[in-house]
C-alpha atoms as a PDB file:
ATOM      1  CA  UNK A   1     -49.443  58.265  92.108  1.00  0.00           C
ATOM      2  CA  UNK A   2     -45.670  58.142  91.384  1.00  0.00           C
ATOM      3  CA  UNK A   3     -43.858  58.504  94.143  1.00  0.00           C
ATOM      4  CA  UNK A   4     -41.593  61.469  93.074  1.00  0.00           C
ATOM      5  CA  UNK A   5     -36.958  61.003  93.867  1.00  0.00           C
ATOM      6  CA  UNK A   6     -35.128  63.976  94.381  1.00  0.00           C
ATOM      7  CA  UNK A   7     -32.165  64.448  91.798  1.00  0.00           C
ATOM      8  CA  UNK A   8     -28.960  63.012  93.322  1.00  0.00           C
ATOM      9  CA  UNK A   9     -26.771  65.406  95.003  1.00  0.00           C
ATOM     10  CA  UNK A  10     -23.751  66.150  93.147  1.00  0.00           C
ATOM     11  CA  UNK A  11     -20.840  65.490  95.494  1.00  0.00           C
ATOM     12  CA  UNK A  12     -17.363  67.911  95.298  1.00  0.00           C
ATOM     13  CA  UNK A  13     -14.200  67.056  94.959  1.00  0.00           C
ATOM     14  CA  UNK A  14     -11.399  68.453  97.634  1.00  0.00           C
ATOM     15  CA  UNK A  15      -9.219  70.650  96.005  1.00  0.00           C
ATOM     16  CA  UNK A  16      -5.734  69.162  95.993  1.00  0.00           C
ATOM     17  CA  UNK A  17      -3.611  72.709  95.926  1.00  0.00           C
ATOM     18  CA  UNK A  18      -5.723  74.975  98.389  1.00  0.00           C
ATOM     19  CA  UNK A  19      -2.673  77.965  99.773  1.00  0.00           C
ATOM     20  CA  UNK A  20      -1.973  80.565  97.595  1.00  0.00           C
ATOM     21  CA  UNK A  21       1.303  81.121  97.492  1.00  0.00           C
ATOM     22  CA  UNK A  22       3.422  84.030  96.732  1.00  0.00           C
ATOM     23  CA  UNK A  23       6.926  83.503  94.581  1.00  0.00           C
ATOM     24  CA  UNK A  24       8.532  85.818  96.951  1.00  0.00           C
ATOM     25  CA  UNK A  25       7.680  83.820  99.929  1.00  0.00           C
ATOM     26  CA  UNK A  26      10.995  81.883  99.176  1.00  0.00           C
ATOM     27  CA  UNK A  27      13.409  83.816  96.723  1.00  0.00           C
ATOM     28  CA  UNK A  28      15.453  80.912  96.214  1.00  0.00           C
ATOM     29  CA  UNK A  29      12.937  78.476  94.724  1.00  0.00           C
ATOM     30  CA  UNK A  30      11.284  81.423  92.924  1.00  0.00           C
ATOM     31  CA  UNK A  31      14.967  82.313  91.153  1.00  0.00           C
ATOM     32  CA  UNK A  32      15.664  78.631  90.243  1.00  0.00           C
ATOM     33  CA  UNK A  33      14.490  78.876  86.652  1.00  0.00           C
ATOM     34  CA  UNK A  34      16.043  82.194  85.951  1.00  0.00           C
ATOM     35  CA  UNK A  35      19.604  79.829  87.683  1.00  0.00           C
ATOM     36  CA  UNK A  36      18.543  77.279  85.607  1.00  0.00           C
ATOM     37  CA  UNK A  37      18.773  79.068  82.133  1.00  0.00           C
ATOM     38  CA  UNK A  38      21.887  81.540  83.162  1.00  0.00           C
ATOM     39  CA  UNK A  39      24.440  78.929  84.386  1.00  0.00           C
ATOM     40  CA  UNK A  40      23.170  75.783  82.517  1.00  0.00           C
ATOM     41  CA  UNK A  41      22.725  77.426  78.650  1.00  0.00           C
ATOM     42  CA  UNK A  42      23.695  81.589  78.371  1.00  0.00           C
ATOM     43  CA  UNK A  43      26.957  81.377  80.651  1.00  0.00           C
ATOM     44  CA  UNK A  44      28.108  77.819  79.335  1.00  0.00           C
ATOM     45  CA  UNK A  45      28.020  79.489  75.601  1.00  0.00           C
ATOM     46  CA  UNK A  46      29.735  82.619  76.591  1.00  0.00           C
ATOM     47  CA  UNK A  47      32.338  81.053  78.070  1.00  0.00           C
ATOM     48  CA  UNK A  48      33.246  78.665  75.524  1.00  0.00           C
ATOM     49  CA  UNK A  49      32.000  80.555  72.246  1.00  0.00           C
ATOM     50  CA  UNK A  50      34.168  83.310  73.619  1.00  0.00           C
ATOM     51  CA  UNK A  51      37.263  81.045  73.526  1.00  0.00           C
ATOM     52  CA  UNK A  52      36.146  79.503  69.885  1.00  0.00           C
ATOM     53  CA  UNK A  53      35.778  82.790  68.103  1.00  0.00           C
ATOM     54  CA  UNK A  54      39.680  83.673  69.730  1.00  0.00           C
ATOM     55  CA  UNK A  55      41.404  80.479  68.354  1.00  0.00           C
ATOM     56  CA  UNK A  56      39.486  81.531  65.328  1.00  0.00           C
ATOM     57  CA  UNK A  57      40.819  84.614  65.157  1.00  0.00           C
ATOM     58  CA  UNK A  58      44.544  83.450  66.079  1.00  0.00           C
ATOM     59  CA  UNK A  59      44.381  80.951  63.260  1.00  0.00           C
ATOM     60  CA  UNK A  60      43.025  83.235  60.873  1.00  0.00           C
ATOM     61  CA  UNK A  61      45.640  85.742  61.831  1.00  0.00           C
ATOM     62  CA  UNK A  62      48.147  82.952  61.572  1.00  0.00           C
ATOM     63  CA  UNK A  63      47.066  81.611  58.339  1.00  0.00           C
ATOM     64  CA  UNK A  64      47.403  85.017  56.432  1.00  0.00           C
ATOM     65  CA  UNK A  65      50.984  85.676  57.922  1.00  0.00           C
ATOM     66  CA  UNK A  66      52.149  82.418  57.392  1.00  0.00           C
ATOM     67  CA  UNK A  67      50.671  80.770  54.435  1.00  0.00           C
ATOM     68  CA  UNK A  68      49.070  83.766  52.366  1.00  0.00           C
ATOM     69  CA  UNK A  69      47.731  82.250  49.560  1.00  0.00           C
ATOM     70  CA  UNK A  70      47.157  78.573  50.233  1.00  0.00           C
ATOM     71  CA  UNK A  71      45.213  76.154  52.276  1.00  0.00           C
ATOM     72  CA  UNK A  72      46.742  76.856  55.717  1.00  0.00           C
ATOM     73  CA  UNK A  73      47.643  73.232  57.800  1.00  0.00           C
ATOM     74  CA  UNK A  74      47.105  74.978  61.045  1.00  0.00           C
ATOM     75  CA  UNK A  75      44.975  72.994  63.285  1.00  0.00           C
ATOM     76  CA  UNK A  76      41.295  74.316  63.820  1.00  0.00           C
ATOM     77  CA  UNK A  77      41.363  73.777  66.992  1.00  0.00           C
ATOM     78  CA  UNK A  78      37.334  73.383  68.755  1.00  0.00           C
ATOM     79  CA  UNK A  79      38.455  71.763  72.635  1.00  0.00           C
ATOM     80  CA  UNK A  80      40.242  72.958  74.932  1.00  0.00           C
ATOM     81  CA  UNK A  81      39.541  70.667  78.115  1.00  0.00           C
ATOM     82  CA  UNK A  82      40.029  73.612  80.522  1.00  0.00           C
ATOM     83  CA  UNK A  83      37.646  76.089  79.081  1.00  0.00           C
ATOM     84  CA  UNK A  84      35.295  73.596  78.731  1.00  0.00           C
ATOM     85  CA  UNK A  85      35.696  72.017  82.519  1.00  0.00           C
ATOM     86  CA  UNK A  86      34.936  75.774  83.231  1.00  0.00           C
ATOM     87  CA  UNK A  87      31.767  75.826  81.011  1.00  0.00           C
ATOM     88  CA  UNK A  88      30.073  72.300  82.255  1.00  0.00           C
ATOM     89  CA  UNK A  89      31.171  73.041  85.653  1.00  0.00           C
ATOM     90  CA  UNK A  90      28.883  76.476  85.225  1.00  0.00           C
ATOM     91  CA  UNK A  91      25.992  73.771  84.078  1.00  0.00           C
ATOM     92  CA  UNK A  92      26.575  72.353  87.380  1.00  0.00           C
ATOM     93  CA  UNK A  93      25.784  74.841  89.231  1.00  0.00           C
ATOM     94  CA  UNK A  94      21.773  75.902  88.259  1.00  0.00           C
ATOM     95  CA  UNK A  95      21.766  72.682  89.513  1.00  0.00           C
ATOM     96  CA  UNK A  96      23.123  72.821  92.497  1.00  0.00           C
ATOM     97  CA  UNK A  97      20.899  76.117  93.613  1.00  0.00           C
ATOM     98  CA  UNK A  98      18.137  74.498  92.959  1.00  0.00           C
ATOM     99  CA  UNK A  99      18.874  71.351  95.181  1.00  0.00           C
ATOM    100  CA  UNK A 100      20.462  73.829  98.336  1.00  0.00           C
ATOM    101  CA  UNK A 101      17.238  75.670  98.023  1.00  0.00           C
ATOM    102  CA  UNK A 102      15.181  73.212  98.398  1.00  0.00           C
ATOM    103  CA  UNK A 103      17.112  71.471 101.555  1.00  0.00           C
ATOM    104  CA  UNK A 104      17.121  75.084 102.740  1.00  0.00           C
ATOM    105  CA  UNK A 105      13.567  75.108 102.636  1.00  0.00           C
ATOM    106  CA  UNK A 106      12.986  71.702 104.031  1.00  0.00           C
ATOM    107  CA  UNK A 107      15.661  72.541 107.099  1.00  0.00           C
ATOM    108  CA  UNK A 108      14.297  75.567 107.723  1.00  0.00           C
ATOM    109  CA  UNK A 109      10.428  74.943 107.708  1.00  0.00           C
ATOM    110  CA  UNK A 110      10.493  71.211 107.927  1.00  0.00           C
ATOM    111  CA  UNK A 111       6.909  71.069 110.130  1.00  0.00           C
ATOM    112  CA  UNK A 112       5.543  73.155 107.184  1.00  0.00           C
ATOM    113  CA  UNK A 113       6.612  70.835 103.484  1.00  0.00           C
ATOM    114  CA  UNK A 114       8.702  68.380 104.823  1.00  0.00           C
ATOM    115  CA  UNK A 115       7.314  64.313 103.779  1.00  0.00           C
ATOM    116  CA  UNK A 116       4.073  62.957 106.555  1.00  0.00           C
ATOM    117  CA  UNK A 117       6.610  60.542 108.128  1.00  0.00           C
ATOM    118  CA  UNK A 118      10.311  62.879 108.408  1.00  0.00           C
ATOM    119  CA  UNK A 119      11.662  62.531 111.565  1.00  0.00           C
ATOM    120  CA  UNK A 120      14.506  64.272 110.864  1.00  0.00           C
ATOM    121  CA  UNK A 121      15.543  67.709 108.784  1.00  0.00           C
ATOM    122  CA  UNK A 122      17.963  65.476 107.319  1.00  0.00           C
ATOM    123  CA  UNK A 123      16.112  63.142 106.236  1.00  0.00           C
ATOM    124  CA  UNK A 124      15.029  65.611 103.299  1.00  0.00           C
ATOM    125  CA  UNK A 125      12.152  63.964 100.964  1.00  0.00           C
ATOM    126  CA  UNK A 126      13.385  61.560  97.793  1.00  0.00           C
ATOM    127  CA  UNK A 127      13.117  64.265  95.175  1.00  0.00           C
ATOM    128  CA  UNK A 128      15.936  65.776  96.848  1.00  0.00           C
ATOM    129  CA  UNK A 129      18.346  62.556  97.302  1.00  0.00           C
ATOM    130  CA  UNK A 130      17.401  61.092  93.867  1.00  0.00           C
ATOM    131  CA  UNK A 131      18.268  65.207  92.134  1.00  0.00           C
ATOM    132  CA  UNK A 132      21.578  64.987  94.594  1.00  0.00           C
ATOM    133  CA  UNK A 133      23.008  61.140  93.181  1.00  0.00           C
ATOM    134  CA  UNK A 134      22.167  62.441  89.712  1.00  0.00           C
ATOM    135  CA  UNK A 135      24.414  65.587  89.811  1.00  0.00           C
ATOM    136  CA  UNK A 136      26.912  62.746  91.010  1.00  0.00           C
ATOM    137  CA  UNK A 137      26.152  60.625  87.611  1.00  0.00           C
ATOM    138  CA  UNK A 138      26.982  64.188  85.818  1.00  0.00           C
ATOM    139  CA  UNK A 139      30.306  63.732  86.975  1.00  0.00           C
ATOM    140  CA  UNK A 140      31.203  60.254  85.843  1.00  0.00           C
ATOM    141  CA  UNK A 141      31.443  61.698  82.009  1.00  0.00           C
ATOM    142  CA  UNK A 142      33.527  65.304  83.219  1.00  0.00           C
ATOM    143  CA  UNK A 143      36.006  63.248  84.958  1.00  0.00           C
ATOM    144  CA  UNK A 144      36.185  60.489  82.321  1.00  0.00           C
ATOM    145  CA  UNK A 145      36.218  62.855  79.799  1.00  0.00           C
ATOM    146  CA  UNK A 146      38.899  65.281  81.307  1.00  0.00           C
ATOM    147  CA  UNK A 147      41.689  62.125  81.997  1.00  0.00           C
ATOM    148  CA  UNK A 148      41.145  60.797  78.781  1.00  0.00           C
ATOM    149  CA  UNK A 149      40.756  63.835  76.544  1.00  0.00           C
ATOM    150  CA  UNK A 150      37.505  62.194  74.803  1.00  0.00           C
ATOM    151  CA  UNK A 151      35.897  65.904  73.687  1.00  0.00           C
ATOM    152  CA  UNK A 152      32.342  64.313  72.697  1.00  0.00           C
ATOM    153  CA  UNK A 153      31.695  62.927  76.396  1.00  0.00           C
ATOM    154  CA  UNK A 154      31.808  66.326  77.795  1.00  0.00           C
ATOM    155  CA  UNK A 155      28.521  66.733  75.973  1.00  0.00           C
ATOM    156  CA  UNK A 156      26.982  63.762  77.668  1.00  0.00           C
ATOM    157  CA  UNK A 157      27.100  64.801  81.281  1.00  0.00           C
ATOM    158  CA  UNK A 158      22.874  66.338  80.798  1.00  0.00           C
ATOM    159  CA  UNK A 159      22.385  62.958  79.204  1.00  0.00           C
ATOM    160  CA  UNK A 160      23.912  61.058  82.118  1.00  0.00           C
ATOM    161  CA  UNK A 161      21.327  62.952  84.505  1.00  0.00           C
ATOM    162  CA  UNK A 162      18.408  61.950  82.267  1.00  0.00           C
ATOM    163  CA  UNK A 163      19.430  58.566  81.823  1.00  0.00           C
ATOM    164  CA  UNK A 164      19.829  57.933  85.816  1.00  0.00           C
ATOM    165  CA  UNK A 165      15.994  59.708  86.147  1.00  0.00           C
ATOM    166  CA  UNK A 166      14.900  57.296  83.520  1.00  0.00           C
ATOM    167  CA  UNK A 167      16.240  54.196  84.199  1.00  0.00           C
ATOM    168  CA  UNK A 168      15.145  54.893  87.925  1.00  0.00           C
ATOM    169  CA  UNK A 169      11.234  55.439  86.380  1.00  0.00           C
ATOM    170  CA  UNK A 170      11.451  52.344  84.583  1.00  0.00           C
ATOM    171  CA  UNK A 171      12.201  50.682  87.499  1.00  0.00           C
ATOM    172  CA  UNK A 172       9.314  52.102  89.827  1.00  0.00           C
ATOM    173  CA  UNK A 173       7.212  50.903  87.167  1.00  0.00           C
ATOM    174  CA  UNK A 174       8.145  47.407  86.050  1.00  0.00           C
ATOM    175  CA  UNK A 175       9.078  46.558  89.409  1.00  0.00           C
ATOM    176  CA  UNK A 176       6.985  47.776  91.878  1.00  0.00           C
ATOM    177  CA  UNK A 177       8.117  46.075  94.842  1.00  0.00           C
ATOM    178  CA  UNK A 178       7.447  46.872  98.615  1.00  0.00           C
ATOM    179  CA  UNK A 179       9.354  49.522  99.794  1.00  0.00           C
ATOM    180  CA  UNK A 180      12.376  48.260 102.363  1.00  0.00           C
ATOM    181  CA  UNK A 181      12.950  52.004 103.678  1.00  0.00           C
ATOM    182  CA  UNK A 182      10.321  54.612 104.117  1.00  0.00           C
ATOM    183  CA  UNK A 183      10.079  56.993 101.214  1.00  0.00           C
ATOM    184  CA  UNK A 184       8.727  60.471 101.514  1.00  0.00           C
ATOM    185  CA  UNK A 185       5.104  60.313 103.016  1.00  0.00           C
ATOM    186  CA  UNK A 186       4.910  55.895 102.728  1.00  0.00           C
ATOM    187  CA  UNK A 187       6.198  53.635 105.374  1.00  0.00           C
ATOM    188  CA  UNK A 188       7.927  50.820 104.901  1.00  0.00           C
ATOM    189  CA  UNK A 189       6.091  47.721 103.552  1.00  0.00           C
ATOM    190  CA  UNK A 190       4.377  49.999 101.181  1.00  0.00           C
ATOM    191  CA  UNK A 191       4.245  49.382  97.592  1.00  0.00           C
ATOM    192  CA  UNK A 192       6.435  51.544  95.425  1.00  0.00           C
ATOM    193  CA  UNK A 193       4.517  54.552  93.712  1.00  0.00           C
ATOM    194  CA  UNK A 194       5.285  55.638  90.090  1.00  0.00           C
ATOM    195  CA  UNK A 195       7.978  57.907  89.901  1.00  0.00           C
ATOM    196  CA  UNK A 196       6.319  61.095  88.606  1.00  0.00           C
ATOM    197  CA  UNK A 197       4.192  60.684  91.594  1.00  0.00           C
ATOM    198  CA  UNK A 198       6.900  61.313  93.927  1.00  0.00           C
ATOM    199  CA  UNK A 199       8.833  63.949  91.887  1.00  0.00           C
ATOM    200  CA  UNK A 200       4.932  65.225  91.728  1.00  0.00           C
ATOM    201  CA  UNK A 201       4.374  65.307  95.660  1.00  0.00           C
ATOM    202  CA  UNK A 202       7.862  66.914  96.445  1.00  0.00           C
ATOM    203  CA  UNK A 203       8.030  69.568  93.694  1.00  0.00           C
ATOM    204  CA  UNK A 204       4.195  71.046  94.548  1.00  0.00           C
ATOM    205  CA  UNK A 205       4.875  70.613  98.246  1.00  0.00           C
ATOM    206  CA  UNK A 206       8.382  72.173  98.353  1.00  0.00           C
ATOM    207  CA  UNK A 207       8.670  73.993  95.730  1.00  0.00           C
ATOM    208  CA  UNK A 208       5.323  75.062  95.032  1.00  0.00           C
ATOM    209  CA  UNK A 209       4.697  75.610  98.485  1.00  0.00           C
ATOM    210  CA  UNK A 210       1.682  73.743  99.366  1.00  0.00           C
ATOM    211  CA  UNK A 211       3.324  72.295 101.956  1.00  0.00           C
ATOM    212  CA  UNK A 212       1.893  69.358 104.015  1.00  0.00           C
ATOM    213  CA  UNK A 213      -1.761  70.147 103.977  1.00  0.00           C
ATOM    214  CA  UNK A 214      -1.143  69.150 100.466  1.00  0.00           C
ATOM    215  CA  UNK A 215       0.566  66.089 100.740  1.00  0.00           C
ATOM    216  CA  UNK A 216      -2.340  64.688 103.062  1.00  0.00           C
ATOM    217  CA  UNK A 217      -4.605  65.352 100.139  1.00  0.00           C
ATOM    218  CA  UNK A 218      -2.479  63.939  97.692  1.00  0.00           C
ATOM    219  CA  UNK A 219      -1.881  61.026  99.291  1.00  0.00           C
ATOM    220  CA  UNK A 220      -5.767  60.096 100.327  1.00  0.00           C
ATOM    221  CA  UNK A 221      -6.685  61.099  96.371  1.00  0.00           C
ATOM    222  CA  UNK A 222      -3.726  58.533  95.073  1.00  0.00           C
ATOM    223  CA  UNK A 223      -5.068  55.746  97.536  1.00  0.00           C
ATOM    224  CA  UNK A 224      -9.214  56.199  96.640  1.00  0.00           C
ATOM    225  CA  UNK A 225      -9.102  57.074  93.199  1.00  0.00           C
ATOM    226  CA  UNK A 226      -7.976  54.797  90.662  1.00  0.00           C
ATOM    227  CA  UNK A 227      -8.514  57.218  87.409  1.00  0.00           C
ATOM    228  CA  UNK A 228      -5.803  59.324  89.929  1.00  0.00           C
ATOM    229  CA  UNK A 229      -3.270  56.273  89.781  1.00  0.00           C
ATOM    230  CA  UNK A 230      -3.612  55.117  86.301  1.00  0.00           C
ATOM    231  CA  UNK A 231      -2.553  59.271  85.415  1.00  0.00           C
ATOM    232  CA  UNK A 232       0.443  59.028  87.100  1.00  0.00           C
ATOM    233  CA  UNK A 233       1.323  55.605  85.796  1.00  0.00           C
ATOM    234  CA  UNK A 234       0.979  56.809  82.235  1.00  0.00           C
ATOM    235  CA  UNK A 235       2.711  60.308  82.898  1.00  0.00           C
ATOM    236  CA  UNK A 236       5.845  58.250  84.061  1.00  0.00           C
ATOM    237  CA  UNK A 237       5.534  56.422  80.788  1.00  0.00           C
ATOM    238  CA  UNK A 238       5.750  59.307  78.613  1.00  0.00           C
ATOM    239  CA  UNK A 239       8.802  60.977  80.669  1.00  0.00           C
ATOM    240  CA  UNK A 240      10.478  57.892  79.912  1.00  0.00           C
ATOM    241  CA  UNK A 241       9.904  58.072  76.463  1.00  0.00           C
ATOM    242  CA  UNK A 242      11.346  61.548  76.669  1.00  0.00           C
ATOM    243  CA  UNK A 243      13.912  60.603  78.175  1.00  0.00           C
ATOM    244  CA  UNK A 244      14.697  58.372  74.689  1.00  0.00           C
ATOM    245  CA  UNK A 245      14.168  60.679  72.406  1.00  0.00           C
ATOM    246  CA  UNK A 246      16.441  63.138  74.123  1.00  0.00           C
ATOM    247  CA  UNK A 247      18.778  60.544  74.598  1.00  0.00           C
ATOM    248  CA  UNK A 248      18.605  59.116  70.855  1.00  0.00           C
ATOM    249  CA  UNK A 249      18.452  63.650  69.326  1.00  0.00           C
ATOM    250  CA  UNK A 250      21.565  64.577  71.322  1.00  0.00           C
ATOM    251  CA  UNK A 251      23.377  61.470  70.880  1.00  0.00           C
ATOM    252  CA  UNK A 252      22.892  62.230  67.116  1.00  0.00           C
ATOM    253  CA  UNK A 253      24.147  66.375  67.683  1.00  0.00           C
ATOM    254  CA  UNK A 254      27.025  65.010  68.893  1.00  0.00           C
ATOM    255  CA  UNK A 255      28.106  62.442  66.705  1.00  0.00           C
ATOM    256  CA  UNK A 256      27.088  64.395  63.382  1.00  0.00           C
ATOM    257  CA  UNK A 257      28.193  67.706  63.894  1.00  0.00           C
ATOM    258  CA  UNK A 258      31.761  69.109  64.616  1.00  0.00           C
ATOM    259  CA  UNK A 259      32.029  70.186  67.720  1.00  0.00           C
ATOM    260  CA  UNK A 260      31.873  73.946  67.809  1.00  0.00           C
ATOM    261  CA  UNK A 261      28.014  73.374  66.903  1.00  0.00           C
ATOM    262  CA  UNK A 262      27.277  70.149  68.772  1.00  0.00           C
ATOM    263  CA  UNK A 263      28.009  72.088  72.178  1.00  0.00           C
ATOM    264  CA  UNK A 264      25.706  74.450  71.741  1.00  0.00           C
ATOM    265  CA  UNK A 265      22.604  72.488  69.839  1.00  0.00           C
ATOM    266  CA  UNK A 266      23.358  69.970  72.887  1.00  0.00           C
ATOM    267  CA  UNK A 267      22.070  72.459  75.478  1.00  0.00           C
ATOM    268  CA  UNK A 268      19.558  73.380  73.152  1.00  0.00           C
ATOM    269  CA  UNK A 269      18.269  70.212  72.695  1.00  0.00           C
ATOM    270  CA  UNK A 270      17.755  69.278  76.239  1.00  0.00           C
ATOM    271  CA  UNK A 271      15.981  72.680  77.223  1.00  0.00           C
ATOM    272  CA  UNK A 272      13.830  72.236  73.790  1.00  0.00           C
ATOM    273  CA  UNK A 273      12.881  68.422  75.053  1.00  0.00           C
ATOM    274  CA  UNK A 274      12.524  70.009  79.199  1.00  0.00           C
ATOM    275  CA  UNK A 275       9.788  72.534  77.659  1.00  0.00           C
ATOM    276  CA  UNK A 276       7.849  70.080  75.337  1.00  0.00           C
ATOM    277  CA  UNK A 277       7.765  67.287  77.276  1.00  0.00           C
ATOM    278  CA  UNK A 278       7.053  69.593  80.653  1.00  0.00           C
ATOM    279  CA  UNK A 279       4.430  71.241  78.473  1.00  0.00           C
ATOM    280  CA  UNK A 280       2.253  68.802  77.686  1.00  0.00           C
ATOM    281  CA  UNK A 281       2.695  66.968  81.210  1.00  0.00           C
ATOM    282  CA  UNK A 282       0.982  70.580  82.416  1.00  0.00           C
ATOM    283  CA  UNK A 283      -1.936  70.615  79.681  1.00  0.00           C
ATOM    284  CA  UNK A 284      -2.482  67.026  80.007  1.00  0.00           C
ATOM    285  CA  UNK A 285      -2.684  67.545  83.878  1.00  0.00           C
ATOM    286  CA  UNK A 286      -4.698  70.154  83.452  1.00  0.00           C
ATOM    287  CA  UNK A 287      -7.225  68.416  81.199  1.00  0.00           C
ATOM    288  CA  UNK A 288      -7.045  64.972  83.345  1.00  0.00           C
ATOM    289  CA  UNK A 289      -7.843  66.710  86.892  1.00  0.00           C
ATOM    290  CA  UNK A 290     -10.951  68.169  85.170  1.00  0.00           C
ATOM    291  CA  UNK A 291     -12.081  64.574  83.635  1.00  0.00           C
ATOM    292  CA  UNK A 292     -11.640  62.997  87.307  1.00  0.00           C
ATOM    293  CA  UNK A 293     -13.450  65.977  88.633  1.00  0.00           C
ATOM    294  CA  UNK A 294     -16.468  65.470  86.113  1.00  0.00           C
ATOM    295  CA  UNK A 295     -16.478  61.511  87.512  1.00  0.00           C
ATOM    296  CA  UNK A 296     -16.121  61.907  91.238  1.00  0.00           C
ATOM    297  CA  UNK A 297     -19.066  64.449  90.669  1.00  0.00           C
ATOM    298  CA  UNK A 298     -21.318  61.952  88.946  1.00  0.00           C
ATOM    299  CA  UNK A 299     -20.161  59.223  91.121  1.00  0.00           C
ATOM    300  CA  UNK A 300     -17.913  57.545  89.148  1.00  0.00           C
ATOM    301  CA  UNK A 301     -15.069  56.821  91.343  1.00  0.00           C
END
């Protein structure tokens, strides 16, 4: 007779994110967002659309006084370098909460989140240093802007943030070169990861406080699963290509529209590209954890 096989056991994947975390565990991560849309969109508008409608109403008040009846030569004034120092200096600081929460967080409970090889608290992990040196690129456009009185380049301090995070993801993808220093959890000699995989580690580790148990997991699942690395290659790919279209909409705000609307479609443009393109990273995630799942079960990988 036939000799009879049992079915093949179906084998189960680890769970990458296994501590369930509470958003009050660390009040300053957990009130990033909220920092994020007060000081980099509501205040910024407030401040300068509060100014705008004033020389509005000066000029209006001026023109009926002074030339009642005919097309008034006063200047319609939309800049005013201070008021809008104040307002992108206000951008700057969502920003800045976010990064001193997280260095809080890695200072404070570094044997908890901080990267596999840290040494040091102030070593930090790379998602911190790379957000840090592009708040510095945000500058270069302010201080331009502010000693040359060029109005537009005000608006393209959010771009010059972007552009820094994307030219920095092309590069850890076309040239993927052994690593001279140690970066986050990968000693030196290693090859250099996609970039979304490191913003990936940090952010869930730190911020999403999984903390190291989760970069252990992360790592091993990156190293023996090649459906895992191809993911991240391709998710790098399309934040680059977010990265262009955001560059190539707001470029196009702010060289089509006076001013008075460019500011504040410029801010709306970047949050309306953050959400899409953040969006589908988290449905696509979503979908591509369960398709790996489905293979390592049935042996695939």
């Amino acid at each position: 007779s036939a000799v009879r096989s049992l079915p093949p056991l179906r084998r189960k994947e680890t769970k990458l994110m296994q501590k369930k975390a509470h958003p009050w565990q660390h009040i300053g991560i957990t009130l990033g967002l909220p920092m994020i849309l007060l000081f980099d969109i509501i205040i910024p508008c407030i401040i300068y659309y509060t100014w705008y409608n004033n020389q509005q109403s000066i000029r209006s008040r001026e023109c009926r006084e002074q030339y009642p009846d005919q097309d008034c030569p006063i200047e319609h004034k939309q800049f005013d370098k201070d008021i809008l120092g104040y307002a992108i200096i206000c951008f700057g600081f969502g920003e800045l909460w976010i990064l001193v929460a997280r260095v809080l967080r890695l200072w404070q409970h570094r044997d908890e989140c901080a990267p596999l090889l840290s040494r040091s608290k102030w070593e930090l992990d790379a998602t911190s240093w790379v957000y840090a040196v592009a708040m510095i690129m945000a500058l270069i456009p302010f201080i331009v802007s502010s000693t040359l009185v060029i109005p537009k380049l005000y608006l393209y301090s959010p771009l010059f943030i972007m552009g820094f995070l994307g030219i920095t993801m092309v590069i850890t993808l076309a040239v993927p070169f052994k690593l001279p220093i140690g970066i986050n959890s990968h000693a030196r000699g290693t090859r250099l990861r996609p970039f979304i995989y490191y913003a990936a580690e940090d952010f869930i580790a730190v911020d999403g406080l999984q903390d190291r148990e989760f970069r252990v997991r992360y790592n091993e699942r990156y190293d023996t699963n090649k459906m895992f690395r191809a993911f991240f290659f391709k998710l790098t790919l399309w934040w680059i290509l977010g990265v262009c279209v955001y560059a190539g909409c707001v470029s196009a705000v702010i060289w089509t529209l006076e001013f008075h609307y460019a500011f504040g479609l410029s801010l709306g443009v970047l949050f309306a590209y953050i959400v899409i393109w953040a969006a589908v990273s988290a449905v696509w995630t979503k979908w591509e954890i369960k398709r790996e799942h489905k293979a390592y079960e049935e042996g695939q990988v």
